[in-house]
PDB file of N, CA and C in Angstrom:
ATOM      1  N   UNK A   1     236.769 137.034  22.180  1.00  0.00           N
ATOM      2  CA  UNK A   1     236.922 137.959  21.070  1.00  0.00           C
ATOM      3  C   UNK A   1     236.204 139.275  21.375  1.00  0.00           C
ATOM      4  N   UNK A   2     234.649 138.976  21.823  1.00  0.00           N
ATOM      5  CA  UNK A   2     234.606 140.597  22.218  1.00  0.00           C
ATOM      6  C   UNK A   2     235.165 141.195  23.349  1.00  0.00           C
ATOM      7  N   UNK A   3     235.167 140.662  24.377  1.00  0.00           N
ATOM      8  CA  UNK A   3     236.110 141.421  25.126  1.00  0.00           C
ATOM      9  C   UNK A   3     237.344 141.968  24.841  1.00  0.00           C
ATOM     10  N   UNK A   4     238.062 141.134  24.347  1.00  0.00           N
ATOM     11  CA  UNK A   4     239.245 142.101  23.774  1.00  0.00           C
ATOM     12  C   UNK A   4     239.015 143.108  22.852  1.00  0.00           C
ATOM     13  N   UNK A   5     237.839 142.995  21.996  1.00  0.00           N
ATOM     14  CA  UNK A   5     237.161 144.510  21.698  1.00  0.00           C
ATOM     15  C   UNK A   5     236.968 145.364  21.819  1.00  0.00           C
ATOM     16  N   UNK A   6     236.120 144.929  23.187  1.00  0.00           N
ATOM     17  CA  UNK A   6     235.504 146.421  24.471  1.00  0.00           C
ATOM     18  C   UNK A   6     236.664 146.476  25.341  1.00  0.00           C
ATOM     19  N   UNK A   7     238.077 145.977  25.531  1.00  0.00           N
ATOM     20  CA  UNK A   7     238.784 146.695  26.317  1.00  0.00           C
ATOM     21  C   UNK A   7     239.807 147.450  25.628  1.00  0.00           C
ATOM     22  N   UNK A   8     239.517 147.147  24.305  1.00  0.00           N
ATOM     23  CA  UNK A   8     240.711 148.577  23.207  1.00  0.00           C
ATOM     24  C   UNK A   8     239.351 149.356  23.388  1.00  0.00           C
ATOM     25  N   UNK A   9     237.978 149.256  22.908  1.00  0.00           N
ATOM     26  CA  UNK A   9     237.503 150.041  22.878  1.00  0.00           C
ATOM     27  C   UNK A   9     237.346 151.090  24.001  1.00  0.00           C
ATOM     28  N   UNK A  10     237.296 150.693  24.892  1.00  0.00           N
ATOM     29  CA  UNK A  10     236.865 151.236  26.264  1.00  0.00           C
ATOM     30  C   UNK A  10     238.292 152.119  26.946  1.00  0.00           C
ATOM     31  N   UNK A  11     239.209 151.430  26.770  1.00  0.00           N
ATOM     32  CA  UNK A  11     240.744 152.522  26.343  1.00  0.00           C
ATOM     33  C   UNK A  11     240.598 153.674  25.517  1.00  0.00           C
ATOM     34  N   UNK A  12     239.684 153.475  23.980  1.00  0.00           N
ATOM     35  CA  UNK A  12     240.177 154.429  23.044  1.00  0.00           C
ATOM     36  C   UNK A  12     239.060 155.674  23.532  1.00  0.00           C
ATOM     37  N   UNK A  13     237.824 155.155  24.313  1.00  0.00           N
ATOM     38  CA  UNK A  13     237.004 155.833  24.390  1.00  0.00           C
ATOM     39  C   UNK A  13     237.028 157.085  25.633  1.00  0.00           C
ATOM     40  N   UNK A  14     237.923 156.044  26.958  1.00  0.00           N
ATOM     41  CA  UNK A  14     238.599 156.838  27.575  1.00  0.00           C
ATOM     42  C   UNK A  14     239.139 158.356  27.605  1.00  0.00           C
ATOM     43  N   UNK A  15     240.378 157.648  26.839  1.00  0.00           N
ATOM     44  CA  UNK A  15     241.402 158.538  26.389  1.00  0.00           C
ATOM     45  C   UNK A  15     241.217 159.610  25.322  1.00  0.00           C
ATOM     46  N   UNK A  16     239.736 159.071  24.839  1.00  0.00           N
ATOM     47  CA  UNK A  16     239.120 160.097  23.663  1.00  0.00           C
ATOM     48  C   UNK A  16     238.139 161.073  24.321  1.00  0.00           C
ATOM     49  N   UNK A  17     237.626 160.548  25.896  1.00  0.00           N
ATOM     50  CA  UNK A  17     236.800 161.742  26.163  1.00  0.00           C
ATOM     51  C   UNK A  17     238.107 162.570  26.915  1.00  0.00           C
ATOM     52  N   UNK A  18     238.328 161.665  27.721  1.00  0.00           N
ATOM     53  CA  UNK A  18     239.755 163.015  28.113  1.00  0.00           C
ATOM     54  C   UNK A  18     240.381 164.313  27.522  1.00  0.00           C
ATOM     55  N   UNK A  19     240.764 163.584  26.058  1.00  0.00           N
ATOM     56  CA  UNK A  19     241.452 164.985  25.172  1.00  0.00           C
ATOM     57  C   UNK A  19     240.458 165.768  24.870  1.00  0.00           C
ATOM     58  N   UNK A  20     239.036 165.530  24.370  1.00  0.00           N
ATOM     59  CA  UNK A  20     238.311 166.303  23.953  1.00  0.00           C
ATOM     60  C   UNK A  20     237.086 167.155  24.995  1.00  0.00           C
ATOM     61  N   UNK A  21     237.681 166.617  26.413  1.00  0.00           N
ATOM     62  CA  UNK A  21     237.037 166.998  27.036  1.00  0.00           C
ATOM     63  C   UNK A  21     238.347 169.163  27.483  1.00  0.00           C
ATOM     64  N   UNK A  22     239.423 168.652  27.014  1.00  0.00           N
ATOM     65  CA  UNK A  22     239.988 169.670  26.918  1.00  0.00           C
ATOM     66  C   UNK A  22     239.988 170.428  26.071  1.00  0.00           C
ATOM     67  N   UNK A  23     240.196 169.836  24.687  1.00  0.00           N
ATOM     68  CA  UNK A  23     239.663 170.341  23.483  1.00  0.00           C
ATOM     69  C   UNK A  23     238.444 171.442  23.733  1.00  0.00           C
ATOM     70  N   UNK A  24     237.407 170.910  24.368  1.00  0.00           N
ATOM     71  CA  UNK A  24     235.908 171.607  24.478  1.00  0.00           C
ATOM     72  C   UNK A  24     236.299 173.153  25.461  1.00  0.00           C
ATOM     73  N   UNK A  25     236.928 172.548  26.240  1.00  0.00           N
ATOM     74  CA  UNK A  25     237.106 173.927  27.079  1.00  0.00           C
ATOM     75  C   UNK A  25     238.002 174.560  26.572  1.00  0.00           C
ATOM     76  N   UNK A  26     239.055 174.073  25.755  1.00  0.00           N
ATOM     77  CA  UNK A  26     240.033 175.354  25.071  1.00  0.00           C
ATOM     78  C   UNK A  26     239.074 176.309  24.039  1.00  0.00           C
ATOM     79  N   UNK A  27     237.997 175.438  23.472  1.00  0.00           N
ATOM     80  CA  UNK A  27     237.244 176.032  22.359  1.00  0.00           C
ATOM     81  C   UNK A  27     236.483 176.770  22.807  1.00  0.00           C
ATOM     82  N   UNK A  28     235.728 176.459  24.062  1.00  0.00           N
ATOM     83  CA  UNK A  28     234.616 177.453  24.604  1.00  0.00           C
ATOM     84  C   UNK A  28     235.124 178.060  25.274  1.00  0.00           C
ATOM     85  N   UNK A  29     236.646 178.525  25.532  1.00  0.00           N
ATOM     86  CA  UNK A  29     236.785 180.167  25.906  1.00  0.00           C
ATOM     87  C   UNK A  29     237.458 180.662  24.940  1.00  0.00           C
ATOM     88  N   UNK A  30     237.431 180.062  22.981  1.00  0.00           N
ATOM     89  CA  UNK A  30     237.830 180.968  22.171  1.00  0.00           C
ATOM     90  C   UNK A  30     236.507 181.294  21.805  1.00  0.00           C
ATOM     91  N   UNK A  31     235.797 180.563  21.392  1.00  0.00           N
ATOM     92  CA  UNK A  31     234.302 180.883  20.853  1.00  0.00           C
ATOM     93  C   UNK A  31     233.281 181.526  21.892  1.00  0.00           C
ATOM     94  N   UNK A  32     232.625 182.333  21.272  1.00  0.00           N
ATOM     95  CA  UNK A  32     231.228 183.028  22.063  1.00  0.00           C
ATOM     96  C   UNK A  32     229.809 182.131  21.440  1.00  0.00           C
ATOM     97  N   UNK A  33     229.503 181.908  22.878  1.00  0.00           N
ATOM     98  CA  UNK A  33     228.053 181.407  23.312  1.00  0.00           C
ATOM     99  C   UNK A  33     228.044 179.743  22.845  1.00  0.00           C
ATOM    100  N   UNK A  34     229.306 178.969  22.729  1.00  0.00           N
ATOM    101  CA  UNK A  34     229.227 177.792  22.267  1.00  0.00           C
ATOM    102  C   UNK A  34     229.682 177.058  23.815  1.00  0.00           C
ATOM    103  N   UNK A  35     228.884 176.268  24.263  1.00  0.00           N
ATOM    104  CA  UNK A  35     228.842 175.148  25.287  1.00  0.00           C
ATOM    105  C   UNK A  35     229.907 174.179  24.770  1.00  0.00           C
ATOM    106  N   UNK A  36     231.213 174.060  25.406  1.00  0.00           N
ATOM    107  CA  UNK A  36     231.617 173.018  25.083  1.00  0.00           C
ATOM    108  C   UNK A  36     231.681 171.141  25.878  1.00  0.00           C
ATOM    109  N   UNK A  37     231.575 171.489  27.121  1.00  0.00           N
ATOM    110  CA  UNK A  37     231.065 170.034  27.313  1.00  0.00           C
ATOM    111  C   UNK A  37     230.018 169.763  27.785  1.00  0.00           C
ATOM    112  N   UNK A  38     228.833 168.968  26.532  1.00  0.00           N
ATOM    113  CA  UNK A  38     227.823 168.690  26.517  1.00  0.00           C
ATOM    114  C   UNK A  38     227.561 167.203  26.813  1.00  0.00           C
ATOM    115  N   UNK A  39     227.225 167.016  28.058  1.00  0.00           N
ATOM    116  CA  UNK A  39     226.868 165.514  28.790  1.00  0.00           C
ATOM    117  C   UNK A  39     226.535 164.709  27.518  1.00  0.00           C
ATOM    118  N   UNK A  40     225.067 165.084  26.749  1.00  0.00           N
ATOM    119  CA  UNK A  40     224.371 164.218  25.983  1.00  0.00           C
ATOM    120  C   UNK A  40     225.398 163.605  24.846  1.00  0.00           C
ATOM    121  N   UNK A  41     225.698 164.884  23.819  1.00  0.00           N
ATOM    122  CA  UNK A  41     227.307 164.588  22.946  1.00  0.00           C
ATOM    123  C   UNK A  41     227.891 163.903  23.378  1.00  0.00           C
ATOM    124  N   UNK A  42     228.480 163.388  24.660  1.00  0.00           N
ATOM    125  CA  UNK A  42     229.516 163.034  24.677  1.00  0.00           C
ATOM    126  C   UNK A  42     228.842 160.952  25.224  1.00  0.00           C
ATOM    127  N   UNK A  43     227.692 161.663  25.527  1.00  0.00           N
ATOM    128  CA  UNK A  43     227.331 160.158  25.822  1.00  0.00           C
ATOM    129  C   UNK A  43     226.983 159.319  24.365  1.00  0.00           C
ATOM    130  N   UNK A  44     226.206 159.947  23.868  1.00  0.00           N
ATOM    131  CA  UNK A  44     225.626 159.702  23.055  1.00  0.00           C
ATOM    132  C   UNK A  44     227.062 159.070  21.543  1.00  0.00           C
ATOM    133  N   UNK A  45     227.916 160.332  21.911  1.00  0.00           N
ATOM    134  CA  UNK A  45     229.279 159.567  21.033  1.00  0.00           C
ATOM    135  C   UNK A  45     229.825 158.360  21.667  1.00  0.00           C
ATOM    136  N   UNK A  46     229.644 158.093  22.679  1.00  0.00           N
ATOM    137  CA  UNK A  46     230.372 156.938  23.241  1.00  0.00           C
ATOM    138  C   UNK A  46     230.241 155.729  23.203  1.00  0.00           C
ATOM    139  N   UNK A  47     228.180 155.990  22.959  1.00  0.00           N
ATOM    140  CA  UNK A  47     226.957 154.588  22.836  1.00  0.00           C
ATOM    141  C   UNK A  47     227.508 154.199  21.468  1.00  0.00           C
ATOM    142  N   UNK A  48     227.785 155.469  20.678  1.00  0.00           N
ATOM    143  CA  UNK A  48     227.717 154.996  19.472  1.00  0.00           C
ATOM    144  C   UNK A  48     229.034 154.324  18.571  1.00  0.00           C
ATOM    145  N   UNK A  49     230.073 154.533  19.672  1.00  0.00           N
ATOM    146  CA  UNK A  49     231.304 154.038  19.359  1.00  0.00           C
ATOM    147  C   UNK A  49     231.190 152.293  20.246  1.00  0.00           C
ATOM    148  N   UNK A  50     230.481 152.338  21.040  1.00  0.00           N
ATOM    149  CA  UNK A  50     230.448 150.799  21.954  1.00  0.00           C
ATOM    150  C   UNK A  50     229.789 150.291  21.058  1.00  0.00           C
ATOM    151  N   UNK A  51     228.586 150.436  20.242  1.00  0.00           N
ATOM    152  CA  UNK A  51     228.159 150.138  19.274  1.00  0.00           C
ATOM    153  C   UNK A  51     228.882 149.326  18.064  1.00  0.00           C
ATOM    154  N   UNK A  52     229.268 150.054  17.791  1.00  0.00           N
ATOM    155  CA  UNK A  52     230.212 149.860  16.375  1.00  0.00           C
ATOM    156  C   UNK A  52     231.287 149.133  16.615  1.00  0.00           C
ATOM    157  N   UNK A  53     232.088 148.393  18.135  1.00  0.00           N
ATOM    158  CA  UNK A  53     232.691 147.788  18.271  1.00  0.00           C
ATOM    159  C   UNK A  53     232.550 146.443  18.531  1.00  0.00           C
ATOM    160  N   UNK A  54     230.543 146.534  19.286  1.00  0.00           N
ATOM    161  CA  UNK A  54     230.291 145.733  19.419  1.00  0.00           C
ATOM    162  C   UNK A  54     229.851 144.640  18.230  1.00  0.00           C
ATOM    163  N   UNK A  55     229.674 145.143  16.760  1.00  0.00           N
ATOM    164  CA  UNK A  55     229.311 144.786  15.704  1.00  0.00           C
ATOM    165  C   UNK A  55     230.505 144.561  15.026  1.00  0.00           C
ATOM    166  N   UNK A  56     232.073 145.389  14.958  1.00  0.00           N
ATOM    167  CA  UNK A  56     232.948 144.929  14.552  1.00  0.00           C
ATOM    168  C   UNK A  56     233.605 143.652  15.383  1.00  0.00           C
ATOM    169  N   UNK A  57     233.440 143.291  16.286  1.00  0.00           N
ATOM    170  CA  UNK A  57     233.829 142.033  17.096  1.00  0.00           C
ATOM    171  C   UNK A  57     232.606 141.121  17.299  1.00  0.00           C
ATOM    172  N   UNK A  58     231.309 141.081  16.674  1.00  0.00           N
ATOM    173  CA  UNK A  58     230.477 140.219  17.186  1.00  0.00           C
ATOM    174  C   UNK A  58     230.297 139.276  15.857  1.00  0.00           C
ATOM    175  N   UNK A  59     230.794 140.606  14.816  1.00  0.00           N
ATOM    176  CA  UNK A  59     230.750 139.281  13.266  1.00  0.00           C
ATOM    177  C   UNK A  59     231.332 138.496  13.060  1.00  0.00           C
ATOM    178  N   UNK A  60     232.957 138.917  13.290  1.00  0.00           N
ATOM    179  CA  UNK A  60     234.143 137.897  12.986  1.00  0.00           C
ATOM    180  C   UNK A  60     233.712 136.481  13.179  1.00  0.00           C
ATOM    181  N   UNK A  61     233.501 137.002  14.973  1.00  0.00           N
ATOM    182  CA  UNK A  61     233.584 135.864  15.972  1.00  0.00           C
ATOM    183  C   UNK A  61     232.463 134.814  15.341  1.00  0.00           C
ATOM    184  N   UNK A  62     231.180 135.386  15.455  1.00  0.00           N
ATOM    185  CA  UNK A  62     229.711 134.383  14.559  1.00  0.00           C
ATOM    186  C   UNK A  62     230.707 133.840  13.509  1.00  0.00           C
ATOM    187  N   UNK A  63     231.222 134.425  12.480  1.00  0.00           N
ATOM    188  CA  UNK A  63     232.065 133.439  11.706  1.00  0.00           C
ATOM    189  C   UNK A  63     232.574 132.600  11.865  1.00  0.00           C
ATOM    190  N   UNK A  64     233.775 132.578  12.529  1.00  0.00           N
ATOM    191  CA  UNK A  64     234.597 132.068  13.026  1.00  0.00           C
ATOM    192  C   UNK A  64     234.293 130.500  14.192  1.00  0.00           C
ATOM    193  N   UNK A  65     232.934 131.108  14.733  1.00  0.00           N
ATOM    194  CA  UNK A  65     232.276 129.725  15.831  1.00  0.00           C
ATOM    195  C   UNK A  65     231.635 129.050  14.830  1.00  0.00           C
ATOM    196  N   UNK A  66     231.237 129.294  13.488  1.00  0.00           N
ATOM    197  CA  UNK A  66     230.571 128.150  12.376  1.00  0.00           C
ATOM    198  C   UNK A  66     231.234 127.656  11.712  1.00  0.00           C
ATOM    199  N   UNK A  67     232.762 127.597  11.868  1.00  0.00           N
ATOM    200  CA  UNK A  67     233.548 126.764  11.087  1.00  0.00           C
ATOM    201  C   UNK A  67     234.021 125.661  11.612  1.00  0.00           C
ATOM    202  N   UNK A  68     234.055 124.169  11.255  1.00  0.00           N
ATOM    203  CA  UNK A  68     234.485 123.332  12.469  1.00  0.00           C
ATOM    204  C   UNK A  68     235.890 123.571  12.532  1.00  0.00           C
ATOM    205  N   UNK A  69     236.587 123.141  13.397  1.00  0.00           N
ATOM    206  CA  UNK A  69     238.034 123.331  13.790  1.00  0.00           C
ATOM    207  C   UNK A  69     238.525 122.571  13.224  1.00  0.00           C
ATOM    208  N   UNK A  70     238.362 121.411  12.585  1.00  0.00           N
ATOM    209  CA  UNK A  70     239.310 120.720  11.474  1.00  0.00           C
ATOM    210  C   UNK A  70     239.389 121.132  10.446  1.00  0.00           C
ATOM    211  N   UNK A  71     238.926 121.741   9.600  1.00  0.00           N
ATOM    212  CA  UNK A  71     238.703 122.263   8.683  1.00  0.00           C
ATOM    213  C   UNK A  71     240.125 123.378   8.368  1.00  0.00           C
ATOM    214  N   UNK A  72     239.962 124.402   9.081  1.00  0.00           N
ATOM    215  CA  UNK A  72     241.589 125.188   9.144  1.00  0.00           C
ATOM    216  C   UNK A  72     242.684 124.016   9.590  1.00  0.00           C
ATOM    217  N   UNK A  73     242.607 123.193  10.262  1.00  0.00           N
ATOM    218  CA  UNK A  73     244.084 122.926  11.014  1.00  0.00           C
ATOM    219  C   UNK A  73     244.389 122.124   9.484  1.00  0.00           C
ATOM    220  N   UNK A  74     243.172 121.517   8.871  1.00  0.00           N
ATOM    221  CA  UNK A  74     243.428 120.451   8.036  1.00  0.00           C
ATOM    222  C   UNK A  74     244.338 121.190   6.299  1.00  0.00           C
ATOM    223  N   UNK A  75     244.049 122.540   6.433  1.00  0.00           N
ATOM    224  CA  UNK A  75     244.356 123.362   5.180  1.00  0.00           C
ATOM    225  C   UNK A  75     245.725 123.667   5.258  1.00  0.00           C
ATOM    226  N   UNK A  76     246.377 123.634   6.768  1.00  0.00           N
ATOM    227  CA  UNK A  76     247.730 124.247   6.700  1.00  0.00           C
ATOM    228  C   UNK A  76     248.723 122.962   6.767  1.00  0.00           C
TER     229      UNK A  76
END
């Protein structure tokens, strides 16, 4: 379960620094004196998205391993 987490995540995170890594440079040659790709930003968004995936896939699952397995098969 988490792995299949961290590999959408790790896709979305990809493909999310990619665009915005263009994004940044289209912006910082419209804008004056604004840095657009900033190492830390972009790390720091990334920890915090591995984060949040790692907590949306680590709860389910804790759920899901404390239920015995008869229990569902026995309900349907």
């Amino acid at each position: 379960m988490l792995r299949q987490g961290f590999i959408l995540a790790a896709i979305g995170i990809t493909s999310g620094v990619a665009v915005a890594s263009a994004g940044a440079t289209l912006l910082e040659s419209l804008l004056f004196g604004i840095r657009g790709l900033d190492p830390l930003t972009f790390g720091s968004a990334c920890l915090i998205l591995a984060l949040v995936t790692l907590a949306a896939s680590y709860i389910p699952a804790r759920r899901a391993a404390r239920v015995d397995p008869a229990v569902p098969l026995r309900s349907e």
